[in-house]
Protein backbone atom coordinates (compact mmCIF):
# COMPACT_ATOMS: atom_id res chain seq x y z
CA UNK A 1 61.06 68.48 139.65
CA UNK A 2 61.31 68.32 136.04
CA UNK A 3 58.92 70.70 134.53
CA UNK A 4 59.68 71.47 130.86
CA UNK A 5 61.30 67.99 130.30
CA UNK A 6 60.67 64.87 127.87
CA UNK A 7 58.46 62.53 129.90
CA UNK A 8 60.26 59.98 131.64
CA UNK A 9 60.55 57.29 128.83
CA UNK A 10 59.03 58.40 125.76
CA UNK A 11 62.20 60.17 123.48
CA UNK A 12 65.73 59.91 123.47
CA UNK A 13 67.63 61.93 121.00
CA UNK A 14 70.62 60.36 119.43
CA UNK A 15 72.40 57.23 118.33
CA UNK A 16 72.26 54.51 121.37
CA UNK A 17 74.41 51.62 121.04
CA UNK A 18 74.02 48.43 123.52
CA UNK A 19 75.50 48.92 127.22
CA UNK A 20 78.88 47.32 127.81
CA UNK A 21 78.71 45.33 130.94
CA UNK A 22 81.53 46.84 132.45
CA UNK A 23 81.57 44.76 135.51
CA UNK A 24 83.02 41.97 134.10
CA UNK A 25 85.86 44.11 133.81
CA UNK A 26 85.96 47.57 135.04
CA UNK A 27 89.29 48.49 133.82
CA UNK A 28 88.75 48.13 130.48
CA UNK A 29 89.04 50.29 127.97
CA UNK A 30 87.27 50.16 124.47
CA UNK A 31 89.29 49.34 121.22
CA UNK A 32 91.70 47.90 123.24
CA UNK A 33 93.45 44.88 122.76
CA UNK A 34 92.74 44.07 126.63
CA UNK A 35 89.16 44.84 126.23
CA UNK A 36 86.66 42.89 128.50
CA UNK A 37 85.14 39.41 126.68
CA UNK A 38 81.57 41.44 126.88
CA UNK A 39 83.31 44.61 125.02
CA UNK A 40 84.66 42.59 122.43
CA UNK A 41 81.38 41.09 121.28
CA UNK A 42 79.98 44.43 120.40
CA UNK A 43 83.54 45.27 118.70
CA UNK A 44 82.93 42.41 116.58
CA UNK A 45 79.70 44.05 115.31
CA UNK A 46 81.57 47.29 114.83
CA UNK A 47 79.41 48.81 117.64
CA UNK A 48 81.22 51.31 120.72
CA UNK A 49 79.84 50.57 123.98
CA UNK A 50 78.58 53.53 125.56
CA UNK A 51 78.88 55.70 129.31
CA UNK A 52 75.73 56.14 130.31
CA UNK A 53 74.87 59.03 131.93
CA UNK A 54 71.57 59.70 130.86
CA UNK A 55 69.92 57.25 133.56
CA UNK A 56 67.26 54.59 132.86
CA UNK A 57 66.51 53.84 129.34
CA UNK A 58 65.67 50.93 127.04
CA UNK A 59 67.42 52.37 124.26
CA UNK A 60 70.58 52.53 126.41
CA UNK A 61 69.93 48.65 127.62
CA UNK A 62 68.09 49.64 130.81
CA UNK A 63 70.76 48.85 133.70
CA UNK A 64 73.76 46.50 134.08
CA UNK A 65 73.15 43.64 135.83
CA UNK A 66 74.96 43.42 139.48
CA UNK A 67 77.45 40.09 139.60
CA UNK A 68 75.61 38.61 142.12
CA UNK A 69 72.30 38.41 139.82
CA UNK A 70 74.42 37.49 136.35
CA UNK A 71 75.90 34.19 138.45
CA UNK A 72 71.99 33.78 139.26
CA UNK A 73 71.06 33.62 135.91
CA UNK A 74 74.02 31.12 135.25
CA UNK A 75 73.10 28.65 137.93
CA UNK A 76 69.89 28.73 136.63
CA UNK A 77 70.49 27.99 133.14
CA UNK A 78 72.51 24.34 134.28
CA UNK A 79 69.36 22.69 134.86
CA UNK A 80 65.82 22.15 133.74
CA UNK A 81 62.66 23.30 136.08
CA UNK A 82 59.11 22.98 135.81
CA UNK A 83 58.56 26.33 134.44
CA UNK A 84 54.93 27.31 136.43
CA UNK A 85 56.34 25.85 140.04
CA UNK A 86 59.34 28.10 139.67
CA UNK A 87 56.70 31.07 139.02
CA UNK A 88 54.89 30.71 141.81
CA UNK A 89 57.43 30.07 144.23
CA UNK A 90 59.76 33.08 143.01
CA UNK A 91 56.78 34.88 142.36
CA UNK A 92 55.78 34.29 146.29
CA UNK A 93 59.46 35.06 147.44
CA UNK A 94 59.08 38.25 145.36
CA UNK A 95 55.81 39.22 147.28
CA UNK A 96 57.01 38.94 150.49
CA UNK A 97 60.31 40.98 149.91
CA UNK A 98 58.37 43.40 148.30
CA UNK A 99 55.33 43.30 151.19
CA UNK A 100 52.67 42.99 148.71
CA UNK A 101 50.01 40.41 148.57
CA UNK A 102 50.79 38.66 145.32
CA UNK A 103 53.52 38.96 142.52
CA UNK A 104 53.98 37.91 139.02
CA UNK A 105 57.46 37.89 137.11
CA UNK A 106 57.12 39.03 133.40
CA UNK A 107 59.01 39.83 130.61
CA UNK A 108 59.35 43.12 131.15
CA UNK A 109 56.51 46.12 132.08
CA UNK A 110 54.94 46.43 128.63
CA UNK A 111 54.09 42.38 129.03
CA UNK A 112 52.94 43.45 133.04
CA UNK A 113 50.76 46.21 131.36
CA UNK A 114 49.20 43.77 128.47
CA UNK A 115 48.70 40.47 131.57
CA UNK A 116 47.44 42.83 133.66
CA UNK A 117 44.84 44.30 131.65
CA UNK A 118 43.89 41.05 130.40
CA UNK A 119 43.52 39.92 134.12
CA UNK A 120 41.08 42.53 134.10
CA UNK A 121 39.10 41.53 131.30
CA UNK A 122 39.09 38.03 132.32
CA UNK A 123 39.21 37.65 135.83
CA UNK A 124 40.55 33.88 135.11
CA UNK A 125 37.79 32.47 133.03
CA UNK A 126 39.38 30.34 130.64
CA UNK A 127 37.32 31.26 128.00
CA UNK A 128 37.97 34.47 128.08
CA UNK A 129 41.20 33.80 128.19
CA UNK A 130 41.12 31.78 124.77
CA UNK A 131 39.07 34.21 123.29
CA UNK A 132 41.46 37.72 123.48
CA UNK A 133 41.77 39.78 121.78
CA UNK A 134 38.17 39.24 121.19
CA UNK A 135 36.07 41.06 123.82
CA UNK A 136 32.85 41.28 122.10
CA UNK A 137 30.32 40.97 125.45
CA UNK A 138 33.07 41.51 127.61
CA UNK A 139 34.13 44.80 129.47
CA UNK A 140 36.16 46.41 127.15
CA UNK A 141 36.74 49.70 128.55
CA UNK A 142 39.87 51.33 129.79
CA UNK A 143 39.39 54.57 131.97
CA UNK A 144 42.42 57.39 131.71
CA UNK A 145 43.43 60.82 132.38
CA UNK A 146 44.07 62.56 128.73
CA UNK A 147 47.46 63.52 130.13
CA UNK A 148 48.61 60.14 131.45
CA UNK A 149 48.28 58.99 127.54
CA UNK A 150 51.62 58.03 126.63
CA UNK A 151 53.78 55.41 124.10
CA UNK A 152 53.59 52.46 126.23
CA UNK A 153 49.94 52.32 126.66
CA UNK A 154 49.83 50.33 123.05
CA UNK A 155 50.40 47.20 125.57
CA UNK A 156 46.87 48.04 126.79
CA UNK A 157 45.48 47.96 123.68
CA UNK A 158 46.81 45.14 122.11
CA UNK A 159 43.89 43.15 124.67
CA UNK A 160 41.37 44.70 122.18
CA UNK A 161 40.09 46.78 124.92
CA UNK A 162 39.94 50.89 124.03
CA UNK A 163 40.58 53.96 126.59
CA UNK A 164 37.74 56.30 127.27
CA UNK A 165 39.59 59.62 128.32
CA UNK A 166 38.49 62.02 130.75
CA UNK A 167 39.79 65.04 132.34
CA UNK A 168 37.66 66.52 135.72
CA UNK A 169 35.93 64.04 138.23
CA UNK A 170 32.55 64.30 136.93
CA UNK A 171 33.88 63.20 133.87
CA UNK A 172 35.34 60.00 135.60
CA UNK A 173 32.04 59.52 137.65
CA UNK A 174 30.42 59.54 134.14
CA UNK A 175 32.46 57.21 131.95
CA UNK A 176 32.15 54.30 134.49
CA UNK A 177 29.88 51.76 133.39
CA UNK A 178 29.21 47.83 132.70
CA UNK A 179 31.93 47.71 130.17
CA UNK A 180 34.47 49.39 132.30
CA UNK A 181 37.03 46.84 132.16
CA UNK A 182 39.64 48.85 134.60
CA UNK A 183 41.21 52.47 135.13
CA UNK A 184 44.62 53.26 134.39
CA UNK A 185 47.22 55.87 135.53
CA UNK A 186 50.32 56.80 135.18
CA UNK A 187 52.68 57.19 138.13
CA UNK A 188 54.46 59.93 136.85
CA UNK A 189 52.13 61.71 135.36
CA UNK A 190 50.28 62.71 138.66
CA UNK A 191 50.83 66.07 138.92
CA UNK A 192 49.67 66.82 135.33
CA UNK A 193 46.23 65.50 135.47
CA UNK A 194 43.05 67.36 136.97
CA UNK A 195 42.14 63.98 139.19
CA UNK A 196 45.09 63.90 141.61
CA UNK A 197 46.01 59.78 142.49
CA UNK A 198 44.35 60.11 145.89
CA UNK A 199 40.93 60.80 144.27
CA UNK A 200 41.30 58.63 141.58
CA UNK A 201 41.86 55.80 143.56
CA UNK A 202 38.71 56.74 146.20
CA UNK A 203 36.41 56.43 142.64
CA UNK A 204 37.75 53.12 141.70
CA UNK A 205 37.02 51.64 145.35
CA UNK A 206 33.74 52.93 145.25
CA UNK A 207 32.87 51.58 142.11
CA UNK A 208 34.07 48.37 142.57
CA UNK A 209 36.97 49.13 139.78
CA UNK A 210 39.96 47.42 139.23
CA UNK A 211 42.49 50.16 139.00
CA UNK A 212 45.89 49.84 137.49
CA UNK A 213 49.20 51.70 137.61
CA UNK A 214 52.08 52.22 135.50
CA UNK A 215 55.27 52.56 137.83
CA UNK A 216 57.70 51.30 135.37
CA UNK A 217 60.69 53.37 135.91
CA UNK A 218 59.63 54.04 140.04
CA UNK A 219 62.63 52.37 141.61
CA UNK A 220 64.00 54.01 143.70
CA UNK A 221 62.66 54.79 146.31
CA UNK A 222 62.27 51.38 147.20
CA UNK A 223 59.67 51.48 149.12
CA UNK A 224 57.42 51.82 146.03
CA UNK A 225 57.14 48.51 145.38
CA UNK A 226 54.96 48.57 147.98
CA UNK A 227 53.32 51.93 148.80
CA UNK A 228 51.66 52.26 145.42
CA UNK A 229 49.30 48.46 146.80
CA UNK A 230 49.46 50.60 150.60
CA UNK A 231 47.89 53.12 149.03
CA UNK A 232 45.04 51.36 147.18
CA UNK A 233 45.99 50.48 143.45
CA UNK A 234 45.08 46.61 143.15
CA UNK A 235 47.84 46.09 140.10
CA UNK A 236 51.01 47.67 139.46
CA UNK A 237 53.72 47.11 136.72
CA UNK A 238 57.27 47.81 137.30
CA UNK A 239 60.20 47.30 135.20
CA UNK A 240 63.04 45.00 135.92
CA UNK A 241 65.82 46.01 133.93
CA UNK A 242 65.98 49.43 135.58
CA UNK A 243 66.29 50.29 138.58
CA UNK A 244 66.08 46.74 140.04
CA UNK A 245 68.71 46.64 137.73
CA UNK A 246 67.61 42.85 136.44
CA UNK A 247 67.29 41.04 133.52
CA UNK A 248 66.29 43.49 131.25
CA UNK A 249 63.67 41.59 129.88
CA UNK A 250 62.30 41.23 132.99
CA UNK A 251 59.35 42.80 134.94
CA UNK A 252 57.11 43.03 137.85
CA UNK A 253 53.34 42.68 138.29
CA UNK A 254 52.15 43.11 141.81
CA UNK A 255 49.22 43.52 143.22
CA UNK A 256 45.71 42.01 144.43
CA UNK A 257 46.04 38.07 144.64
CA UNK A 258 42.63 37.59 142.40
CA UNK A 259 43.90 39.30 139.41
CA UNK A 260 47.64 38.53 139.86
CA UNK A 261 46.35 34.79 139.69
CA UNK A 262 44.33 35.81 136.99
CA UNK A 263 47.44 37.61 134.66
CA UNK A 264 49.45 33.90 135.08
CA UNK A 265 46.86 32.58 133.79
CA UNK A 266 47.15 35.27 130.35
CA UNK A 267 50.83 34.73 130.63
CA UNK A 268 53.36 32.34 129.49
CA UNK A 269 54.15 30.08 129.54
CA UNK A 270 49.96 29.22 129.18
CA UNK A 271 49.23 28.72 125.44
CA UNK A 272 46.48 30.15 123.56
CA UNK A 273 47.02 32.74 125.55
CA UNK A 274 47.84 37.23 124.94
CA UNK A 275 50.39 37.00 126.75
CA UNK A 276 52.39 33.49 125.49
CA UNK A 277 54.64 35.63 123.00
CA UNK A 278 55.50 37.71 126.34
CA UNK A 279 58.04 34.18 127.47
CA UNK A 280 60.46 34.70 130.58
CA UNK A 281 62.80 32.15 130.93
CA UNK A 282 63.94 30.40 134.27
CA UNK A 283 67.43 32.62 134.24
CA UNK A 284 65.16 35.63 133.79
CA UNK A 285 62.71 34.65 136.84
CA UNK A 286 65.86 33.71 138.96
CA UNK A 287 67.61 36.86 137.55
CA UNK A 288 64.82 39.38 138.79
CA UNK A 289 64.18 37.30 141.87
CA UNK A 290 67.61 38.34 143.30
CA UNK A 291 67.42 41.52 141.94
CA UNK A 292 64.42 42.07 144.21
CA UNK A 293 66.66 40.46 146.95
CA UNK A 294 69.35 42.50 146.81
CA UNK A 295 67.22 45.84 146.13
CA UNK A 296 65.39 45.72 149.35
CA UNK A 297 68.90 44.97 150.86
CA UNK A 298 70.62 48.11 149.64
CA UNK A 299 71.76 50.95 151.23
CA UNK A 300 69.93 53.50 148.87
CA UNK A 301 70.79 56.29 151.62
CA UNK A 302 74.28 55.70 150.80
CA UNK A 303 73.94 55.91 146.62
CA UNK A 304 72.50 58.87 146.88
CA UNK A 305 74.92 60.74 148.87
CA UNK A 306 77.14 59.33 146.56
CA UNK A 307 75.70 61.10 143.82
CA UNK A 308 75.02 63.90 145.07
CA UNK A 309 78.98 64.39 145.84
CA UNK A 310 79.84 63.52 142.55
CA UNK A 311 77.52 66.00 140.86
CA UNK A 312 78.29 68.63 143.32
CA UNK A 313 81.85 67.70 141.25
CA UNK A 314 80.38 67.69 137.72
CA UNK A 315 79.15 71.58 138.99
CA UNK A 316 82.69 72.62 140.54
CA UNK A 317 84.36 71.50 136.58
CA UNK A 318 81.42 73.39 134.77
CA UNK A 319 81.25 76.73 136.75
CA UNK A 320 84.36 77.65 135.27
CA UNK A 321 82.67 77.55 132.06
CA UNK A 322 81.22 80.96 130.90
CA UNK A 323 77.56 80.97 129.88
CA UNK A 324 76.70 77.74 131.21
CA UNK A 325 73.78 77.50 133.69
CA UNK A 326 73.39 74.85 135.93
CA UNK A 327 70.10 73.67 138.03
CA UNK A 328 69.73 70.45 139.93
CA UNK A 329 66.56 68.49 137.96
CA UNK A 330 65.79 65.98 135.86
CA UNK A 331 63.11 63.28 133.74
CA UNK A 332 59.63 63.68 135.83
CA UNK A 333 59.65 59.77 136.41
CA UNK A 334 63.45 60.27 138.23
CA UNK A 335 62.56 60.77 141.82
CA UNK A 336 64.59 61.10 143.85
CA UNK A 337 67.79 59.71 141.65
CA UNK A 338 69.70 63.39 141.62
CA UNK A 339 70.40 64.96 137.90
CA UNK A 340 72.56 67.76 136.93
CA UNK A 341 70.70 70.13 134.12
CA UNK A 342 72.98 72.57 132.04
CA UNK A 343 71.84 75.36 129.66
CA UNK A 344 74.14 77.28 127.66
CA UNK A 345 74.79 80.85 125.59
CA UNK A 346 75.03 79.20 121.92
CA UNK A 347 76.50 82.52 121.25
CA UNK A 348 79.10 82.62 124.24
CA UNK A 349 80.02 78.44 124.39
CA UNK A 350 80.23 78.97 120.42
CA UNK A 351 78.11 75.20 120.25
CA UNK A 352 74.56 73.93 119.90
CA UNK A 353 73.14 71.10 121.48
CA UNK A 354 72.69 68.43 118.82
CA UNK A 355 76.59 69.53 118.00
CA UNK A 356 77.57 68.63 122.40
CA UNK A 357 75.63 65.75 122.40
CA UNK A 358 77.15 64.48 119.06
CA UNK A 359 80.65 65.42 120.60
CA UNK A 360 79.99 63.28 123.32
CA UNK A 361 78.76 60.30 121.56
CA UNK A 362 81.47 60.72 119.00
CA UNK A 363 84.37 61.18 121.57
CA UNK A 364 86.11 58.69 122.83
CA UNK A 365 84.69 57.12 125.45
CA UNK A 366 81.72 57.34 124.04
CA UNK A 367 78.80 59.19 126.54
CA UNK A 368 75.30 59.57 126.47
CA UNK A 369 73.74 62.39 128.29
CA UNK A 370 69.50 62.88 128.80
CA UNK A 371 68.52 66.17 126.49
CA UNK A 372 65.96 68.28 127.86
CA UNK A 373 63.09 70.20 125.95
CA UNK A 374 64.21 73.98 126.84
CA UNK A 375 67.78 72.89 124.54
CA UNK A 376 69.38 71.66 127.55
CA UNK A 377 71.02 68.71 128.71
CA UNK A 378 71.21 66.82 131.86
CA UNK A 379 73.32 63.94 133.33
CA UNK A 380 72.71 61.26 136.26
CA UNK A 381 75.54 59.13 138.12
CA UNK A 382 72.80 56.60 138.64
CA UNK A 383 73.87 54.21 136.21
CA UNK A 384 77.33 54.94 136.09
CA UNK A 385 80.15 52.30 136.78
CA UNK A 386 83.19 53.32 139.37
CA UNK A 387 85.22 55.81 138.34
CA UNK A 388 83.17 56.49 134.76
CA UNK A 389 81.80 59.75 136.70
CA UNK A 390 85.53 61.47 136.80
CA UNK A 391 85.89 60.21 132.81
CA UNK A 392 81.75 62.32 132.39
CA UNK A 393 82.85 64.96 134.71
CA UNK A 394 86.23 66.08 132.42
CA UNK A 395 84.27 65.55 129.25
CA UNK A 396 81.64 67.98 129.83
CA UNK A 397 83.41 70.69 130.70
CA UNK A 398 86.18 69.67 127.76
CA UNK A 399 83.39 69.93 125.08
CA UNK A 400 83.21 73.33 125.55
CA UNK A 401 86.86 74.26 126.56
CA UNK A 402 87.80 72.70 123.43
CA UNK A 403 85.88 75.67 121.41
CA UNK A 404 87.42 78.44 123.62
C-alpha cells in the first residue's frame, strides 16, 4: 500500500507542536479570546495547537483522548490504590477484551519492547532480574530480519542484549543457538523481508524460541490485538496513545502468560528493576483500560466509511487543481486507515513541498500533513476532530489557488 513511503514511525518533517484536545471544546478557535481551557495552556507557552492530518504520530501527541477515557483518568486520580492489584486486575480485564491469554499495561510500546525482552532474558528469575543490563552467562541474543531494523529497536538494546541479523532462512536456521535470547519482527515490515511472518514464526516454534513482535501503530483493525497471539507470536507490543487512542504514555504487552508474568516482574513499579524508570500511573492503567473497552466496542465499519467520504471530498476540491496527482495510499504501518497522496508539477502549481507544508503549518489553523519520499504529501481523517476535515479540505486546495 505504501511503497516508496517513510516507514510508519521513523521521520516526520517539520515543526510539531503539542495536540490541542479539542474535545473539551470543539468550537473553539485558536487565539481567541473564547479559546478552550486546554488551548489556552499551550497559548501561554506561545505554542499553536495543531490539525492533524498526518495520522498517528508521537511528535504530533499520538491521539486525543475520547471523554469517556479522560473522566477515567479523573476518577482515578481521587483515590489511592495498591499499585500491583490494580495491574493485574486491569491487566486481566484487558486480556479478556482483547482475547489473549495474558496482558500487561506499560508506559507506552518502547517500555513493552524493553519488559518484554527482558522477560525473555529472565524468564522471572529474580536474579536476573537484579542483574540487567548485565547478561554475562545469560542468553543475550536477539534474532532479526536486516530490514525490520528500525529507530525503536534501541528499547531492545538498552537490556544489554545485541541483534544478530539475518536475511534468507538458512541464515535464521543458523544464528539460533544457546544464547538466543528471542526473535524479533516487525509488523510492518513483513513484506520487505526475505522470511515472510508465517515462516518466521514456524522456526521459532520449532526451536523452542520466544518470538516477539512490534505492532505498535497496528490498531485498527481491531482484531489485531488478537490475531498477531492467533497466529503464533508469544509477545506483542502495541501502543496506547494511538489508535486505542489512550493515555499517550500508555501501552500494551500481550501475549504468553509465562513471559507476560515475567515482564511485571522487569516493570514498575518493581525496583531494581530495567524497567522501574518505565512508571505508569493508576490514571494511565485506568486510562488505557477503557480505551481497550471502548475500542473493541466501536463501530470501526462505520469510521471508515466515514473517511473514505470525506477524502473522496478532499479529491473533488483538488481535481480542480492543475498538475496535481492524486492516488489513494499511505505510511506502510496504516492499514487499513484510508490516506489521500498528492504529487504535484513544481513547475505548473508554481510551489515546492517544504514551501506547502510550511504554508500549512504557518496558516492559520495551523495543519500538519504526512510527507512522502517521492516529494509528495498525504493526509488521513483518522485523527481529525468533527468538522476539522472541511477546514483541511479548503486549505489544500487554497495553498495552491493562492499561487494561481
Amino acid at each position: 500500500m505504501s511503497e516508496g513511503l517513510l516507514p510508519g514511525r521513523r521521520a516526520f518533517l517539520g515543526a510539531c507542536a503539542a495536540t490541542v484536545a479539542a474535545s473539551v471544546a470543539p468550537r473553539a478557535q485558536p487565539r481567541s479570546r473564547e479559546t478552550s481551557r486546554v488551548a489556552n495552556v499551550y497559548e501561554r507557552l506561545g505554542l499553536r495547537p495543531v490539525i492533524n492530518a498526518a495520522g498517528i504520530l508521537t511528535n504530533l501527541g499520538g491521539s486525543l483522548m475520547r471523554p469517556e477515557v479522560k473522566l477515567a483518568m479523573e476518577e482515578a486520580s481521587q483515590q489511592y490504590i495498591q499499585l500491583i492489584e490494580l495491574q493485574h486486575a486491569a491487566a486481566a480485564r484487558v486480556a479478556e477484551l482483547a482475547r489473549v491469554d495474558a496482558a500487561l499495561i506499560t508506559s507506552g510500546a518502547a517500555a513493552a519492547l524493553l519488559v518484554g525482552t527482558a522477560a525473555c532474558v529472565t524468564k522471572g528469575d529474580p536474579d536476573r532480574v537484579r542483574r540487567l543490563p548485565d547478561v554475562s552467562g545469560l542468553p543475550d541474543e536477539v534474532i532479526v530480519q536486516r530490514t525490520h531494523r528500525h529507530n525503536f529497536d534501541h528499547a531492545i538494546r538498552n537490556v544489554g542484549v545485541r541483534f544478530v541479523e539475518v536475511e534468507t532462512r538458512e541464515e535464521l536456521e543458523r544464528a539460533i543457538g544457546p544464547r538466543t535470547a528471542m526473535m524479533h519482527f516487525l509488523a510492518y515490515a513483513d513484506s520487505k523481508g526475505q522470511i515472510r511472518q508465517a515462516d518466521w514464526i514456524a522456526v521459532a516454534r520449532r526451536h523452542g524460541i520466544p518470538n516477539f513482535v512490534d505492532a505498535a501503530a497496528e490498531l485498527p483493525p481491531v482484531s489485531n490485538l488478537h490475531a498477531f497471539c492467533d497466529a503464533g507470536f508469544d509477545l506483542v507490543a502495541f501502543s496506547g496513545g494511538k489508535g486505542l487512542r489512550g493515555p499517550q504514555c500508555s501501552g500494551l504487552l500481550v501475549g504468553r502468560k509465562d513471559l507476560i508474568e515475567a515482564a511485571a516482574l522487569n516493570n514498575a513499579p518493581h525496583s531494581d528493576s530495567i524497567g522501574r524508570g518505565c512508571k505508569v500511573g493508576k490514571e494511565e492503567i485506568i486510562g488505557l483500560m477503557t480505551a481497550v473497552e471502548l475500542y473493541v466496542e466501536r463501530d470501526h465499519e462505520a469510521d471508515r466509511k466515514r473517511w473514505e467520504k470525506i477524502i473522496e471530498t478532499w479529491e473533488t476540491a483538488l481535481r480542480a487543481v492543475p498538475g496535481v496527482i492524486l492516488r489513494r495510499r499511505g505510511p506502510e504501518n496504516a492499514g487499513p486507515v484510508p490516506y489521500l497522496s498528492m504529487e504535484w508539477d513544481e513547475a505548473r502549481t508554481g510551489i515546492g513541498r517544504a514551501e506547502y507544508l510550511t504554508r500549512l503549518s504557518e496558516g492559520e489553523p495551523r495543519i500538519e500533513l504526512w510527507p512522502t519520499r517521492d516529494r509528495g504529501v498525504c493526509a488521513t481523517p483518522f485523527m481529525l476532530e468533527p468538522g476539522q476535515d472541511v477546514i483541511v479540505g479548503r486549505r489544500l486546495a487554497e495553498v495552491f489557488k493562492s499561487l494561481a
